[in-house]
Protein backbone atom coordinates (compact mmCIF):
# COMPACT_ATOMS: atom_id res chain seq x y z
CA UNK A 1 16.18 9.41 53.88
CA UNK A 2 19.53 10.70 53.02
CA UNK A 3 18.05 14.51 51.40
CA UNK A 4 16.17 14.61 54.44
CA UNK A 5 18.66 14.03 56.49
CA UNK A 6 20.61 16.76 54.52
CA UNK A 7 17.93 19.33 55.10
CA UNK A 8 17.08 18.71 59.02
CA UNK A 9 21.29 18.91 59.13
CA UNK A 10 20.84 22.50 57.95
CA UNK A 11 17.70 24.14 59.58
CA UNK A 12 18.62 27.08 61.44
CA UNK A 13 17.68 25.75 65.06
CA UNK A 14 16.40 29.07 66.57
CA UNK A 15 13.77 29.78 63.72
CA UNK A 16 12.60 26.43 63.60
CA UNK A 17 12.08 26.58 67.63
CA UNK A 18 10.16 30.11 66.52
CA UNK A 19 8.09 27.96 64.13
CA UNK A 20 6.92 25.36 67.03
CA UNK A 21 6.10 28.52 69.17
CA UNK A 22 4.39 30.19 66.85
CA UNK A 23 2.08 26.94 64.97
CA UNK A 24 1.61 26.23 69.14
CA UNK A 25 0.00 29.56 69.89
CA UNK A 26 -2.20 29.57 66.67
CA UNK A 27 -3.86 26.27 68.25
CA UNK A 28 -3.86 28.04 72.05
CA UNK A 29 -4.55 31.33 71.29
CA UNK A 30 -4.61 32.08 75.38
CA UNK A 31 -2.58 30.37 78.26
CA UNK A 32 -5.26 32.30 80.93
CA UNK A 33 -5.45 29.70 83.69
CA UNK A 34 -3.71 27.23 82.08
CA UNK A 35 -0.57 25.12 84.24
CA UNK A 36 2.32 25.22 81.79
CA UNK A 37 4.82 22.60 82.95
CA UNK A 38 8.63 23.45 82.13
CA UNK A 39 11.40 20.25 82.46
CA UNK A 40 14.41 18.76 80.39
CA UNK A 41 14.84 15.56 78.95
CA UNK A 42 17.75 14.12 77.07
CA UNK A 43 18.36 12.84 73.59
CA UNK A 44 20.34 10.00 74.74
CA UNK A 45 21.32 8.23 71.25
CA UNK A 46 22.12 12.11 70.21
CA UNK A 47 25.93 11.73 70.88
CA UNK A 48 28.34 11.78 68.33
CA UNK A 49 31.70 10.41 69.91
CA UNK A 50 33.49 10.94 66.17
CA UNK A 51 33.21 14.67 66.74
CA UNK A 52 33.21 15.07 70.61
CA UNK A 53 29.32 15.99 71.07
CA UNK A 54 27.42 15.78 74.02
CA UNK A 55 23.81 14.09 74.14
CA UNK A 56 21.32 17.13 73.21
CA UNK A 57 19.41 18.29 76.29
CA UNK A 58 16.22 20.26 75.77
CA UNK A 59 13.55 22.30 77.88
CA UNK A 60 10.27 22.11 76.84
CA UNK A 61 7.18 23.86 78.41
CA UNK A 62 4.24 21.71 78.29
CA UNK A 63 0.50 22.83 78.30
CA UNK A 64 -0.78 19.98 80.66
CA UNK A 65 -4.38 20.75 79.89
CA UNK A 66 -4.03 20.48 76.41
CA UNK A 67 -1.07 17.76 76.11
CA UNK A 68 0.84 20.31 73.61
CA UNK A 69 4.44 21.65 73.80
CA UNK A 70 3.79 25.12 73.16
CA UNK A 71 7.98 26.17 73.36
CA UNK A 72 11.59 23.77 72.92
CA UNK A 73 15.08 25.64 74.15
CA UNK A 74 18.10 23.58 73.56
CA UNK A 75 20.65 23.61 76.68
CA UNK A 76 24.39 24.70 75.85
CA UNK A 77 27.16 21.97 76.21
CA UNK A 78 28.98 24.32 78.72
CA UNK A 79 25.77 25.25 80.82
CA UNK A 80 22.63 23.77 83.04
CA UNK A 81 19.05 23.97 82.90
CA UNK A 82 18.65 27.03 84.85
CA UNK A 83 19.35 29.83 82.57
CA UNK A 84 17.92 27.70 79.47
CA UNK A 85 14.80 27.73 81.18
CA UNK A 86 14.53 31.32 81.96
CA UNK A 87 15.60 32.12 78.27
CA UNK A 88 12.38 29.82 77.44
CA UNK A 89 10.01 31.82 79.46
CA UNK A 90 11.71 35.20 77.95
CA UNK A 91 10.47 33.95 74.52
CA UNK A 92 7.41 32.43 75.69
CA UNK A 93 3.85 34.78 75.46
CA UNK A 94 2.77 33.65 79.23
CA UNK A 95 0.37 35.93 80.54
CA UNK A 96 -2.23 34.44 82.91
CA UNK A 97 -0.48 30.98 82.84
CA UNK A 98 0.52 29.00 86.04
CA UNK A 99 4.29 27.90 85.43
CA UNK A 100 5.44 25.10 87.33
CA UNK A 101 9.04 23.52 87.44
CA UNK A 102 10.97 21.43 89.24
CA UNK A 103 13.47 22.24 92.36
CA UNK A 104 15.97 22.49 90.36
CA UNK A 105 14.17 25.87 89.07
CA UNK A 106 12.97 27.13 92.63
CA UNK A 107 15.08 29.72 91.91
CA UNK A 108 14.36 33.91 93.21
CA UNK A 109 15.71 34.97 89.41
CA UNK A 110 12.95 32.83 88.10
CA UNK A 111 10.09 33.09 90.68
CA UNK A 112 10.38 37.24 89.45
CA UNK A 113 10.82 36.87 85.57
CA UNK A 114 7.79 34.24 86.00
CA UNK A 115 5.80 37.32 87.40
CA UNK A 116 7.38 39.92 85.01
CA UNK A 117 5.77 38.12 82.48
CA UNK A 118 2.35 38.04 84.20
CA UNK A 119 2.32 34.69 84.66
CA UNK A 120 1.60 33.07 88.28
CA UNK A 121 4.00 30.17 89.65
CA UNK A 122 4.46 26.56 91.54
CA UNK A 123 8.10 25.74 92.01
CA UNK A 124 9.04 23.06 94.01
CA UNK A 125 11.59 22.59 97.04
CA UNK A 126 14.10 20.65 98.04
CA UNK A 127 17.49 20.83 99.34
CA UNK A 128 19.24 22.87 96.53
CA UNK A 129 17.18 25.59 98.59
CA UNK A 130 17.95 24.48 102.62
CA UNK A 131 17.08 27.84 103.96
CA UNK A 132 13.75 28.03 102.41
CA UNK A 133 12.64 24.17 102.69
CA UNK A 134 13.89 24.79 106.63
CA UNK A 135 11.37 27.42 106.86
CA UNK A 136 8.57 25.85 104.82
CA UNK A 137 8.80 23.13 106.86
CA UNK A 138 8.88 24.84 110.16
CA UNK A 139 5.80 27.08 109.71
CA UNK A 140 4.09 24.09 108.48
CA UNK A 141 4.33 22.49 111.67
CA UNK A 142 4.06 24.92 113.80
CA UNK A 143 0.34 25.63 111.70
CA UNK A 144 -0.59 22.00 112.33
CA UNK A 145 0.33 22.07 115.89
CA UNK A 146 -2.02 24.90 116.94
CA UNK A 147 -4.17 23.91 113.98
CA UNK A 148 -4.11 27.33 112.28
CA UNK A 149 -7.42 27.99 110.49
CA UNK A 150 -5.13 29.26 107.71
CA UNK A 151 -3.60 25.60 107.12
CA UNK A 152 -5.88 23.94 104.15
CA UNK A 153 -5.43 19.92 103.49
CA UNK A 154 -6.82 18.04 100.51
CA UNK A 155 -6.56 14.32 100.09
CA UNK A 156 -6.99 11.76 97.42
CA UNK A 157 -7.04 8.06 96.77
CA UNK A 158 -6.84 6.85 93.12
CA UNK A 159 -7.03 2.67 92.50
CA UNK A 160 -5.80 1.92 88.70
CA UNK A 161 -5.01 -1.71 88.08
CA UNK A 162 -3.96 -2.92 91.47
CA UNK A 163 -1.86 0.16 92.28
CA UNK A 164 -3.30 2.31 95.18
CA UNK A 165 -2.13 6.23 95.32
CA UNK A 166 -2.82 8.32 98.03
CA UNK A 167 -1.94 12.77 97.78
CA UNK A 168 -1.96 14.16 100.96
CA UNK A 169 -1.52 18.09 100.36
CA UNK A 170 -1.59 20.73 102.77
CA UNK A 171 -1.05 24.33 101.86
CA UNK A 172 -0.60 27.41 104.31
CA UNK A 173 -0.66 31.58 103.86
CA UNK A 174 2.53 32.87 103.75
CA UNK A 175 2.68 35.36 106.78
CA UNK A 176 3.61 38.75 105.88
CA UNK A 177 6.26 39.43 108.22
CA UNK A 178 8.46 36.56 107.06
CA UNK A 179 11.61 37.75 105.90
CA UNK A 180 12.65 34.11 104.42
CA UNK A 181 9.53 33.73 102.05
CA UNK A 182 9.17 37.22 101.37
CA UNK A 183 12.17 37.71 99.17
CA UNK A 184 10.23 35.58 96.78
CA UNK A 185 8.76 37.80 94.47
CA UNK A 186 4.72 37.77 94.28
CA UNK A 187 4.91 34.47 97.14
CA UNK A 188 1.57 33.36 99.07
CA UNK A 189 1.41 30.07 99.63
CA UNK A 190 3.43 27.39 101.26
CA UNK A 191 2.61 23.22 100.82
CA UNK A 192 3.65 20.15 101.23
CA UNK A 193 2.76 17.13 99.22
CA UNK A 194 2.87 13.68 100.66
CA UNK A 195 2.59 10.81 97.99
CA UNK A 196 1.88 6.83 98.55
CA UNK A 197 1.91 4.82 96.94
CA UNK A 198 0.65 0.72 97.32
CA UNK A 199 1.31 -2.06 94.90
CA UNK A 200 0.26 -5.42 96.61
CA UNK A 201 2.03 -5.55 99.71
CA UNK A 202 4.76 -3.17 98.85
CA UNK A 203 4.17 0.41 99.40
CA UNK A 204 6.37 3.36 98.82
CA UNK A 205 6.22 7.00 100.01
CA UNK A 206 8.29 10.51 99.14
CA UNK A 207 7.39 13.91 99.65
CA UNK A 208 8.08 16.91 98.62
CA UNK A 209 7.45 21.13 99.16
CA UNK A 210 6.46 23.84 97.44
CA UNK A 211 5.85 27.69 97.15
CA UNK A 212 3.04 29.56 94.89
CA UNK A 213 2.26 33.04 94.27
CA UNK A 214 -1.25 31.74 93.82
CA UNK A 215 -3.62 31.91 96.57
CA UNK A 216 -4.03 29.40 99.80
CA UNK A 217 -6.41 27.25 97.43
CA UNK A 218 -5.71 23.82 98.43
CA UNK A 219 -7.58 21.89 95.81
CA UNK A 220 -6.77 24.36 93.15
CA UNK A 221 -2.69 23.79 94.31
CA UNK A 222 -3.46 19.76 94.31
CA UNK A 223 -4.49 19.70 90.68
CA UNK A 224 -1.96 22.06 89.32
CA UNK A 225 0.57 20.27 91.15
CA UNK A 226 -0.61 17.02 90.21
CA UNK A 227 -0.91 18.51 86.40
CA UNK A 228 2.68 19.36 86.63
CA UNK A 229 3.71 15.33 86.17
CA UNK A 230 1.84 15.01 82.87
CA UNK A 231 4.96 16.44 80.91
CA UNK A 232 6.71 13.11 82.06
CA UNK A 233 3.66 10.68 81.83
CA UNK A 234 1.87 12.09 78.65
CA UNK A 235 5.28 14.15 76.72
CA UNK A 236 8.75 12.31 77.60
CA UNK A 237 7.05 8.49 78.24
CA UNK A 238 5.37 8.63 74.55
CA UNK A 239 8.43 10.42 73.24
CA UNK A 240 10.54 7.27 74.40
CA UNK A 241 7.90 4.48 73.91
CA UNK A 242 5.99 5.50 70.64
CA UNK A 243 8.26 7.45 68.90
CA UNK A 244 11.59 5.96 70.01
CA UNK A 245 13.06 9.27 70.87
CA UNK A 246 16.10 8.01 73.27
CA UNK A 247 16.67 5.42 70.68
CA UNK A 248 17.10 7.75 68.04
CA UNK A 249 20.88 7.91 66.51
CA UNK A 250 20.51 11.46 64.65
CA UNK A 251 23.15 13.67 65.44
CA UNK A 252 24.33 15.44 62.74
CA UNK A 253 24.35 19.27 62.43
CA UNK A 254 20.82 20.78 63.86
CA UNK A 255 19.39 17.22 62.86
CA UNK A 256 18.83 16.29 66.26
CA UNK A 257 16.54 19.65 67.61
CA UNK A 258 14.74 19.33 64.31
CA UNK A 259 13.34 16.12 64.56
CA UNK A 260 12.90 16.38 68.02
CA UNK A 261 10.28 19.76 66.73
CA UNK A 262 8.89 17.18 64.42
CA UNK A 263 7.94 14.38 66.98
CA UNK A 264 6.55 17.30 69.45
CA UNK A 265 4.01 18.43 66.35
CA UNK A 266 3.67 14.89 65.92
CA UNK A 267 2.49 14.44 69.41
């Protein structure tokens, strides 16, 4: 326990990261048409208050298809997720992959490096973006009031022990005059996404927007978007539950990103 703890406490971080990448790709070999889900997730039992370190916060992208991390960037203590994950997609080999990400990453800088590296995109929108989500949600109404031909709507109902969920998306064409939408690099589509959810009596509902530079293809968009959610249902939940990852108390050195590598090939 001890040597090994000696070794992880040494790994150089970056090559190790270049190791995951590169065993990942071996097993992938092509991302064409694949969603590749990017979000962070804490090592909370990572502190160390002895020395004055933070909890280590990573971004992973996650190959929902396959259930694989295919990439792991480490966010600096001083810094946010934003330019961590557009360093990830600068190392990352993504051509013909559909990135998706959170609002926090609905982001113009990202939206273009996504396309730079031939890669399509699905970032979602909230109010970090008010000027866009404004106008998203404008046209959207404005297509359902005149019921544009344009405006596509999928809907479905899954039942899984007693709890009901209902996806109501409906997507629209970007029009090409918009000056709002159009300094999005590569942007087409528009959406909305309206989720309920019913558990007995109770029942619960959020929504939430989105832009693509994939094509008005609403049940394409539905399963991509729904796709997206994996890397918290079948990555971070198994990380916590089966592997004990936020209950994990290594934190020396490079310890911490090494064994968080190891659970990822584990998984």
């Amino acid at each position: 326990h001890d040597t090994l703890g000696r070794v992880f406490s040494r790994l150089d971080t970056v090559e190790f990261y270049a190791c995951l990448k590169s065993f990942a790709y071996d097993i992938v070999q092509s991302l064409q048409g694949k969603t590749v889900a990017i979000d962070g997730k804490t090592l909370r039992g990572s502190y160390d208050l002895a020395s004055g370190k933070t909890a280590l916060h990573s971004i992973s992208a996650w190959v929902s298809s396959l259930k694989m991390c295919i990439g792991l960037k480490s966010v600096d203590d001083k810094s946010n997720e934003i330019p961590a994950v557009q360093e990830l997609i600068q190392m990352l080999d993504l051509q013909g992959a559909v990135i998706t990400a959170d609002a926090m990453h609905c982001q113009k800088e990202t939206a273009e490096l996504i396309q730079l590296k031939g890669a399509d995109y699905i970032l979602f929108a909230k109010n970090n973006q008010p000027t866009l989500s404004a106008e998203i949600n404008r046209l959207l109404l404005e297509a359902m009031d005149r019921d544009d031909r344009n405006l596509r709507k999928n809907r479905t109902v899954e039942i899984n022990r007693g709890r009901e969920e209902t996806r109501e998306v409906c997507t629209l064409s970007v029009p090409k005059n918009n000056a709002v939408l159009n300094a999005w690099e590569g942007i087409k589509t528009i959406g909305t996404i309206v989720r309920s959810v019913k558990v007995g009596d109770k029942v619960s509902e959020e929504s939430c927007l989105f832009i693509s530079s994939l094509p008005n293809r609403v049940k394409d968009l539905a399963a991509r978007t729904r796709d997206h959610w994996s890397i918290e249902n079948s990555q971070h939940h198994i990380l916590d539950v089966t592997f004990g990852e936020d209950a994990s108390r290594i934190r020396k050195g490079t310890s911490p990103e090494i064994s968080s590598v190891f659970r990822r090939l584990a998984l």
